[in-house]
PDB file of N, CA and C in Angstrom:
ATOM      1  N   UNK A   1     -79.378 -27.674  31.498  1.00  0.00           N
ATOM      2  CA  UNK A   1     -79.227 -29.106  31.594  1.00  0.00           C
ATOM      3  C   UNK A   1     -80.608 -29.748  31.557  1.00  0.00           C
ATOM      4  N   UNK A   2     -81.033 -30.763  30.925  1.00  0.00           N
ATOM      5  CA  UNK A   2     -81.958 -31.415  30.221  1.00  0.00           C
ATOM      6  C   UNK A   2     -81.936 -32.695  31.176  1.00  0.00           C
ATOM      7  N   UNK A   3     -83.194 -33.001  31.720  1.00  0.00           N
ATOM      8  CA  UNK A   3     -83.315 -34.191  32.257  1.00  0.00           C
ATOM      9  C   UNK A   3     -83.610 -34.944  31.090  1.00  0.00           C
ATOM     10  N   UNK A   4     -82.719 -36.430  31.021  1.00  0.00           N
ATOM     11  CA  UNK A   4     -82.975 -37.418  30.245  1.00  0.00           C
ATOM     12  C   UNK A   4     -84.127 -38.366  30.899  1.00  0.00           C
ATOM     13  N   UNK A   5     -84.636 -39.792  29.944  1.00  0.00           N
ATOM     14  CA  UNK A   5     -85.571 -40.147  30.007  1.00  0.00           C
ATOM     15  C   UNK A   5     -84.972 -40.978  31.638  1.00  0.00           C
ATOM     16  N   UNK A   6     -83.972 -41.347  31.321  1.00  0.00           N
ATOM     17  CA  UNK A   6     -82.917 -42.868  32.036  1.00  0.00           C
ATOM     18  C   UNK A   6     -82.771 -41.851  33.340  1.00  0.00           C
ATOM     19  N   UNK A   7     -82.304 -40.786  33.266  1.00  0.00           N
ATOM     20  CA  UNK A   7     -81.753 -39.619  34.952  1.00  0.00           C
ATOM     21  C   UNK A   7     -83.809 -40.089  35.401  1.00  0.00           C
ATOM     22  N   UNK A   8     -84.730 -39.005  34.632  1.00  0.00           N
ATOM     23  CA  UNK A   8     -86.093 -39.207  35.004  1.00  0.00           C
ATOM     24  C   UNK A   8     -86.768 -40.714  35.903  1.00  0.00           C
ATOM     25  N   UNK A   9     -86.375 -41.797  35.172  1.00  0.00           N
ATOM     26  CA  UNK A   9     -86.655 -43.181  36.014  1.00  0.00           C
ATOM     27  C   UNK A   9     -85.812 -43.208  37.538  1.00  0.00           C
ATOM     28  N   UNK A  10     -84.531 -42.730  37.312  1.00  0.00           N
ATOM     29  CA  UNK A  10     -83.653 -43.164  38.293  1.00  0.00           C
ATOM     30  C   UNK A  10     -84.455 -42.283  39.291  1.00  0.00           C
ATOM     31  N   UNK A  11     -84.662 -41.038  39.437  1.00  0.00           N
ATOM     32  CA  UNK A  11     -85.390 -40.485  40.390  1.00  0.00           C
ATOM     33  C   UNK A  11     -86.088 -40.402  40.860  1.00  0.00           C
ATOM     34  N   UNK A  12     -87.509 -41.213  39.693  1.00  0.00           N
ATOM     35  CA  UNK A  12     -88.632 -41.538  40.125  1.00  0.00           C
ATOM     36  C   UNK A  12     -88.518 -43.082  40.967  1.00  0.00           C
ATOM     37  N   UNK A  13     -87.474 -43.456  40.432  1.00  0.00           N
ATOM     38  CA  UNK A  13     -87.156 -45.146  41.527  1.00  0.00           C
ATOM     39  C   UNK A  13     -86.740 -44.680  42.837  1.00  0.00           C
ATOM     40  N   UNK A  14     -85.553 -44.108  43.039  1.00  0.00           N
ATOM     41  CA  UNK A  14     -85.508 -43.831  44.534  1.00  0.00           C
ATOM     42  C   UNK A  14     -86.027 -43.093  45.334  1.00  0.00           C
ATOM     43  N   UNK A  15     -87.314 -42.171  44.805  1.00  0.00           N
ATOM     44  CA  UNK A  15     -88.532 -41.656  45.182  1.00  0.00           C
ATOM     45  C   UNK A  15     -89.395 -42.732  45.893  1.00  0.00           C
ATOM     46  N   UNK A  16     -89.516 -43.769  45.014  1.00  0.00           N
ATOM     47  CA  UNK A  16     -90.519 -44.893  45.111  1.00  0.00           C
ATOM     48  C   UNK A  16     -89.928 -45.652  46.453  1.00  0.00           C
ATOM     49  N   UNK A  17     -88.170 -45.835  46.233  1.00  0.00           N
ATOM     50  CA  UNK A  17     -87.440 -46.327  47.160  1.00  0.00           C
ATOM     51  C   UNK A  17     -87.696 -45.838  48.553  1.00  0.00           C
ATOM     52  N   UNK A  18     -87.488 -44.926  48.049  1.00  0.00           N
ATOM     53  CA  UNK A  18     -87.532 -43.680  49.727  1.00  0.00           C
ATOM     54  C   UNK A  18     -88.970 -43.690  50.800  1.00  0.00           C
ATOM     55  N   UNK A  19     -90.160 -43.720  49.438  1.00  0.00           N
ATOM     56  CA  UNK A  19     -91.567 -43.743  50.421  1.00  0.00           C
ATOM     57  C   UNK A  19     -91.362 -45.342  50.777  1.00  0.00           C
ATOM     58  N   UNK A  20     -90.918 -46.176  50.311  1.00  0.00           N
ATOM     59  CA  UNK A  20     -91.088 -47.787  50.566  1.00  0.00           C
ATOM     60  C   UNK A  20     -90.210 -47.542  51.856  1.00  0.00           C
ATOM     61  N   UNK A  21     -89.265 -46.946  51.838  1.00  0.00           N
ATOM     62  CA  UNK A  21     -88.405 -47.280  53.732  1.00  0.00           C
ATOM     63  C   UNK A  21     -89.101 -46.555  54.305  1.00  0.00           C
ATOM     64  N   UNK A  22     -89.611 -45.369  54.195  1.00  0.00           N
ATOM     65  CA  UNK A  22     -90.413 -44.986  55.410  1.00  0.00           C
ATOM     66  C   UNK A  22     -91.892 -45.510  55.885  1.00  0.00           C
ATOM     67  N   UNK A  23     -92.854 -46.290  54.518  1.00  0.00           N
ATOM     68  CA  UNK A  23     -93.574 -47.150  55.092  1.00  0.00           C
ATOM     69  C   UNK A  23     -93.322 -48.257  56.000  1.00  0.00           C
ATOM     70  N   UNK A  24     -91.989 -48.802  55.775  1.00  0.00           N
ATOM     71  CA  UNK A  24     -91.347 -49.534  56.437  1.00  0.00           C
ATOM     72  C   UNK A  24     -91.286 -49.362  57.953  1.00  0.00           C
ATOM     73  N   UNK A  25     -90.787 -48.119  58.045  1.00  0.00           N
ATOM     74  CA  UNK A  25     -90.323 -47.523  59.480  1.00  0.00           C
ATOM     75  C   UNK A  25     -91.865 -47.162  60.250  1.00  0.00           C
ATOM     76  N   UNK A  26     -92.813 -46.955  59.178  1.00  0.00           N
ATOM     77  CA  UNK A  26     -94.000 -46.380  60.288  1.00  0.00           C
ATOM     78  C   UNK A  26     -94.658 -47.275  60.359  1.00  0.00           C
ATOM     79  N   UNK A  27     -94.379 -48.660  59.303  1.00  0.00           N
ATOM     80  CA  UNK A  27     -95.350 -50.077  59.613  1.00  0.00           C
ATOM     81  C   UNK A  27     -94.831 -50.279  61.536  1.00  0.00           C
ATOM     82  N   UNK A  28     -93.438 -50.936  61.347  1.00  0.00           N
ATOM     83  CA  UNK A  28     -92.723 -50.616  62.502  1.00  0.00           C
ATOM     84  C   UNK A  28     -92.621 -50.103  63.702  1.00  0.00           C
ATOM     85  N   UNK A  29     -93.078 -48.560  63.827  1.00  0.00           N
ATOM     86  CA  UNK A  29     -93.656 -47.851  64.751  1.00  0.00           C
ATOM     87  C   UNK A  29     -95.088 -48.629  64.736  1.00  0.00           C
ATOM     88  N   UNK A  30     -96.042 -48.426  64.191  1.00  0.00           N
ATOM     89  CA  UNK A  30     -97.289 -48.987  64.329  1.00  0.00           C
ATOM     90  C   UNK A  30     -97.543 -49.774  64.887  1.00  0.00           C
ATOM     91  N   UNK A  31     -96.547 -51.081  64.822  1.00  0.00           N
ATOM     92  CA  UNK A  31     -96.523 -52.566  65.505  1.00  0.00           C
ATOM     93  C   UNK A  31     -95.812 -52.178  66.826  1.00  0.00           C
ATOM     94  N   UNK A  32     -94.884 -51.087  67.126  1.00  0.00           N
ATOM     95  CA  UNK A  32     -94.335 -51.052  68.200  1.00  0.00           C
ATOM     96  C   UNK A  32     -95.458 -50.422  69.482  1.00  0.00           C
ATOM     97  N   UNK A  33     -96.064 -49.586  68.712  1.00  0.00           N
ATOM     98  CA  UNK A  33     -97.382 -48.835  69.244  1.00  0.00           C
ATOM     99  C   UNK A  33     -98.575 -49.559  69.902  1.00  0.00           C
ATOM    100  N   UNK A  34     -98.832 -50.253  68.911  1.00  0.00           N
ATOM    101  CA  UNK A  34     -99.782 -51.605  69.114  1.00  0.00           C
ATOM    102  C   UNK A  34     -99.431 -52.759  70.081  1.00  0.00           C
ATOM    103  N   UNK A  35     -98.201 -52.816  70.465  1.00  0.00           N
ATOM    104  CA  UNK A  35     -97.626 -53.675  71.404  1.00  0.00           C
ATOM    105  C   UNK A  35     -97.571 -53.029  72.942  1.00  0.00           C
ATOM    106  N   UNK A  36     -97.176 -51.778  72.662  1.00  0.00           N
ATOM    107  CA  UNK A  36     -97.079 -51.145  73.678  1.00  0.00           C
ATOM    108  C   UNK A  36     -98.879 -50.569  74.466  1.00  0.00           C
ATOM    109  N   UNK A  37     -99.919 -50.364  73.525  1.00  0.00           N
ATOM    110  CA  UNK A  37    -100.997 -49.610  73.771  1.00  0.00           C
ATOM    111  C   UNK A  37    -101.981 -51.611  74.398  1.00  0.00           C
ATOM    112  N   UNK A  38    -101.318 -52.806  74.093  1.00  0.00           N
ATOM    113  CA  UNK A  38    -101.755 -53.777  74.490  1.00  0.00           C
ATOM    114  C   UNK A  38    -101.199 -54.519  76.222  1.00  0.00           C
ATOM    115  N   UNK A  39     -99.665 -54.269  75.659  1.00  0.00           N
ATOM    116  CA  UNK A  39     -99.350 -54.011  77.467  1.00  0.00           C
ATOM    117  C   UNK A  39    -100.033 -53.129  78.541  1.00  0.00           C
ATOM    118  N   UNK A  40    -100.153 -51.706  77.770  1.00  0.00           N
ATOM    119  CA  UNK A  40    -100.949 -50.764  78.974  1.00  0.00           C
ATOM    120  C   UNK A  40    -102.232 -51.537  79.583  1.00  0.00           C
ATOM    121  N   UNK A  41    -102.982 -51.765  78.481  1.00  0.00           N
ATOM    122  CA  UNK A  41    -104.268 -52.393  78.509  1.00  0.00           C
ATOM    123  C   UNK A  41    -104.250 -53.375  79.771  1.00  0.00           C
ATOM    124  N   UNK A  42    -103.254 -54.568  79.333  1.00  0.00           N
ATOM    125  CA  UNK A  42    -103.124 -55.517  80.275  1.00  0.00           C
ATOM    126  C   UNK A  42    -102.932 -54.824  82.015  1.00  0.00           C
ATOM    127  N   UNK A  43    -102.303 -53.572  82.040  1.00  0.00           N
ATOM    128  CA  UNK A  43    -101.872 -53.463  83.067  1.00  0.00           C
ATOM    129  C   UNK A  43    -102.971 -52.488  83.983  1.00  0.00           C
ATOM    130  N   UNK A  44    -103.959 -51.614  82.988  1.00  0.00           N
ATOM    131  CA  UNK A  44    -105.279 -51.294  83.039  1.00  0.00           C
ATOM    132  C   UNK A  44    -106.175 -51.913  83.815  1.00  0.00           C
ATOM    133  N   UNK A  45    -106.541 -53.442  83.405  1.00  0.00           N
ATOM    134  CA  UNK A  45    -106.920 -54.432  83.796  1.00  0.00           C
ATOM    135  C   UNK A  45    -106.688 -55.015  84.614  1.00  0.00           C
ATOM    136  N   UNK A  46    -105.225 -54.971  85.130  1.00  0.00           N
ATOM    137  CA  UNK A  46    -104.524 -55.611  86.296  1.00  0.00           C
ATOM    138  C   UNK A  46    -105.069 -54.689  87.872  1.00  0.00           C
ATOM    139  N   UNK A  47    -104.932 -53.152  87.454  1.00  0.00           N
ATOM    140  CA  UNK A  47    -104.767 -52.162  88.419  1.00  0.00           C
ATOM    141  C   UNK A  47    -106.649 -52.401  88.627  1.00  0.00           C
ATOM    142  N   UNK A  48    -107.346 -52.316  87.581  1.00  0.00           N
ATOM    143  CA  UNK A  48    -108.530 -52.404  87.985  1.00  0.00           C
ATOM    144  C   UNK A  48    -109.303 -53.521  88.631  1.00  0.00           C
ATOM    145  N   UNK A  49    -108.995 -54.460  88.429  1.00  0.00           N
ATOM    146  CA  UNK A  49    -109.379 -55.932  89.227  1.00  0.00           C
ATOM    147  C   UNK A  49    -108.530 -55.747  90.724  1.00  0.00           C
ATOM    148  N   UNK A  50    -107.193 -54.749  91.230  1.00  0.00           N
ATOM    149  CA  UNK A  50    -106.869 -54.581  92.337  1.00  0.00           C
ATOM    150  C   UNK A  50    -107.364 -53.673  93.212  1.00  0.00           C
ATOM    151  N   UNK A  51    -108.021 -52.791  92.212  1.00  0.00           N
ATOM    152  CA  UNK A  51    -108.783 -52.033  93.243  1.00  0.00           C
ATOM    153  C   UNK A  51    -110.412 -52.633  93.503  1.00  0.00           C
ATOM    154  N   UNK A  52    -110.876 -53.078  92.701  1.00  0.00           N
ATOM    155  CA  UNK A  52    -112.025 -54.143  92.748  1.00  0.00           C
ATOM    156  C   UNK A  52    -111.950 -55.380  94.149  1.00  0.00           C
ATOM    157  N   UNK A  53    -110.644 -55.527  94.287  1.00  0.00           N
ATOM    158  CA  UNK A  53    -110.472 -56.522  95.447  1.00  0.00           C
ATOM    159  C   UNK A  53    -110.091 -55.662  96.461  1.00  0.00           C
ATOM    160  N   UNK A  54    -109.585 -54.328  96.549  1.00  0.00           N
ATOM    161  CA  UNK A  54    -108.969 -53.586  97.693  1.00  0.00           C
ATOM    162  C   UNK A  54    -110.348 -52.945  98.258  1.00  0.00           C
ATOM    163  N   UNK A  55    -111.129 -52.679  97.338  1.00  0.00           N
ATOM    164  CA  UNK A  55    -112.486 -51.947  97.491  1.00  0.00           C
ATOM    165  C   UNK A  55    -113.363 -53.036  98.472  1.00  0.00           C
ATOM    166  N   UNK A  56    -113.609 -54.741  98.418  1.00  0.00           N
ATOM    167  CA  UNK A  56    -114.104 -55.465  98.522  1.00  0.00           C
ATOM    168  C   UNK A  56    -113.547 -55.587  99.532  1.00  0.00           C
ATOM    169  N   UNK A  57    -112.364 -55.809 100.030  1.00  0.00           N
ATOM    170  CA  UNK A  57    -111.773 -56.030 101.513  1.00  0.00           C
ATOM    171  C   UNK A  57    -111.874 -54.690 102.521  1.00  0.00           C
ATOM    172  N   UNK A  58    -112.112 -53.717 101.683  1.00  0.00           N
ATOM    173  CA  UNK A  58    -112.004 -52.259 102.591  1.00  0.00           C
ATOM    174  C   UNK A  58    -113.169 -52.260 103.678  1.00  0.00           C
ATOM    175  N   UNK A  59    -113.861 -51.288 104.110  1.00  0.00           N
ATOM    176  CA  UNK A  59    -114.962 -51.218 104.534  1.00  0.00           C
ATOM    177  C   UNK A  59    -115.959 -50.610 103.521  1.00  0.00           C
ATOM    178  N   UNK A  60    -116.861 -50.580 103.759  1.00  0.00           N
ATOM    179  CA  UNK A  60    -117.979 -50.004 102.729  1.00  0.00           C
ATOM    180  C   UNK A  60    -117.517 -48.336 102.744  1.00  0.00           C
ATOM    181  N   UNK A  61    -117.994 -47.941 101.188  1.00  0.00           N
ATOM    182  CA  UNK A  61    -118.179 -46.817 101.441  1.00  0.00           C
ATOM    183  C   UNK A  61    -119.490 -46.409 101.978  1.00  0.00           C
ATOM    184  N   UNK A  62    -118.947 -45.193 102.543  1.00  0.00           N
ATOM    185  CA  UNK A  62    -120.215 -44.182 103.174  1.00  0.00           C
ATOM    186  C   UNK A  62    -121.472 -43.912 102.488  1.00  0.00           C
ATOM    187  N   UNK A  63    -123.227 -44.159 101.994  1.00  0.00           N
ATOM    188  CA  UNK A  63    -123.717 -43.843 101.614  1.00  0.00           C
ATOM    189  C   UNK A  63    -123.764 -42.533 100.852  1.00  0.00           C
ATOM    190  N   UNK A  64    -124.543 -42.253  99.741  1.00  0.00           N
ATOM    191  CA  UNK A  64    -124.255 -40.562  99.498  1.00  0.00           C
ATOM    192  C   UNK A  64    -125.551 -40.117 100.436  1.00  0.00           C
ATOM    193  N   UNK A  65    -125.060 -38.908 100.849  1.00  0.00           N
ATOM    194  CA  UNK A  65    -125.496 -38.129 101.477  1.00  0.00           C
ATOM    195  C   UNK A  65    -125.504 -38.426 103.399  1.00  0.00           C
ATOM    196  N   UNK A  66    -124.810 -39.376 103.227  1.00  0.00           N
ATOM    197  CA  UNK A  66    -124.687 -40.740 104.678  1.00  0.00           C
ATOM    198  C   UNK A  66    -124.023 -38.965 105.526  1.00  0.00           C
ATOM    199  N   UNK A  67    -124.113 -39.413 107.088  1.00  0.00           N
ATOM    200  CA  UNK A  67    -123.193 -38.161 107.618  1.00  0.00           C
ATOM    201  C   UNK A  67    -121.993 -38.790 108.197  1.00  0.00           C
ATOM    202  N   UNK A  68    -120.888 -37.712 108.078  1.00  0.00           N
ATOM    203  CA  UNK A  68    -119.342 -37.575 107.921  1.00  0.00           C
ATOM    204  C   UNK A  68    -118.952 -36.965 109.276  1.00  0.00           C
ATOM    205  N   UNK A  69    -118.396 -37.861 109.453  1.00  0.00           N
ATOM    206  CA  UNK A  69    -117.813 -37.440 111.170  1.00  0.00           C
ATOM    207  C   UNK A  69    -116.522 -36.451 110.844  1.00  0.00           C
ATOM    208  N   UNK A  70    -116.526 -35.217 110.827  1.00  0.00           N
ATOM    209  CA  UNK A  70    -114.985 -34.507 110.478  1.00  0.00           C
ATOM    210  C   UNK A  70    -113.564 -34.920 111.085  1.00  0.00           C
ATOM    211  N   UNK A  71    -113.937 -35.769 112.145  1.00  0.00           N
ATOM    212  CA  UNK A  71    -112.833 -36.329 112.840  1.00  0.00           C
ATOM    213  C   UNK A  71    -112.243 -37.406 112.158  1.00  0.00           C
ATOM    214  N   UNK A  72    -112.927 -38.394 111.381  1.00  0.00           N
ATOM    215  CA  UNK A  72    -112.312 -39.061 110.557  1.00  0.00           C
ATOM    216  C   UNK A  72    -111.214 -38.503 109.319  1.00  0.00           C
ATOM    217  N   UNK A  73    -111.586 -37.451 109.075  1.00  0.00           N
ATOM    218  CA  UNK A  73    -110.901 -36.464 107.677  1.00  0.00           C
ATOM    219  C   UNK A  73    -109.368 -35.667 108.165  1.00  0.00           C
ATOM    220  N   UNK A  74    -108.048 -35.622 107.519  1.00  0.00           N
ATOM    221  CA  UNK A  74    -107.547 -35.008 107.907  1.00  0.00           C
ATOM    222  C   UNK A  74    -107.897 -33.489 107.351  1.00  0.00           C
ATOM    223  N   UNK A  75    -107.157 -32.510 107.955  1.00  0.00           N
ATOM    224  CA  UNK A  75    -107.108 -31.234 107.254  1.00  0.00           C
ATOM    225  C   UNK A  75    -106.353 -30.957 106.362  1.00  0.00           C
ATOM    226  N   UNK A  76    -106.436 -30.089 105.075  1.00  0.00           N
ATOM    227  CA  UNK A  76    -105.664 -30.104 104.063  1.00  0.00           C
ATOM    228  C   UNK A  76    -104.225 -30.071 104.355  1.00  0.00           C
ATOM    229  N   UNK A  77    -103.688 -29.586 105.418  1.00  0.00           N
ATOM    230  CA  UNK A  77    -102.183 -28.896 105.894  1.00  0.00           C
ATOM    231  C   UNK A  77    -101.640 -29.971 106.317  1.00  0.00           C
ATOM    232  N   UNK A  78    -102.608 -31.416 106.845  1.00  0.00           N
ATOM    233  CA  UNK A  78    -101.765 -32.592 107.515  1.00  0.00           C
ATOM    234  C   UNK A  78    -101.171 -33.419 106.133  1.00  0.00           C
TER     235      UNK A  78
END
């Protein structure tokens, strides 16, 4: 069986068809991705400006090398 010129187009069209819906679908994903990787961001930003204010209301941290009362620390088992 002999591919004709007319069968040859038709296959090369819904070839063409076929990559066009799946650019479709991964434009799609892409924008869904991009929406989603911009929410995180926002919420990135949110968590970090709360610890920026939790840090600021806390007490200071301890200098490095400052000394550590062990009584303040629990033990790993508590």
């Amino acid at each position: 069986m002999t591919a004709t010129p007319h069968s040859h187009g038709e296959h090369t069209e819904q070839r063409l068809m076929d990559v066009e819906i799946k650019a479709s679908y991964a434009e799609d994903l892409l924008d869904s991705l991009n929406q989603l990787v911009a929410r995180q961001q926002e919420q990135i930003d949110l968590l970090l400006r709360e610890v920026s204010r939790l840090r600021q209301r806390g007490e200071p941290e301890p200098a490095a090398g400052g000394v550590r009362d062990p009584r303040d620390e629990l033990p790993p088992h508590y």
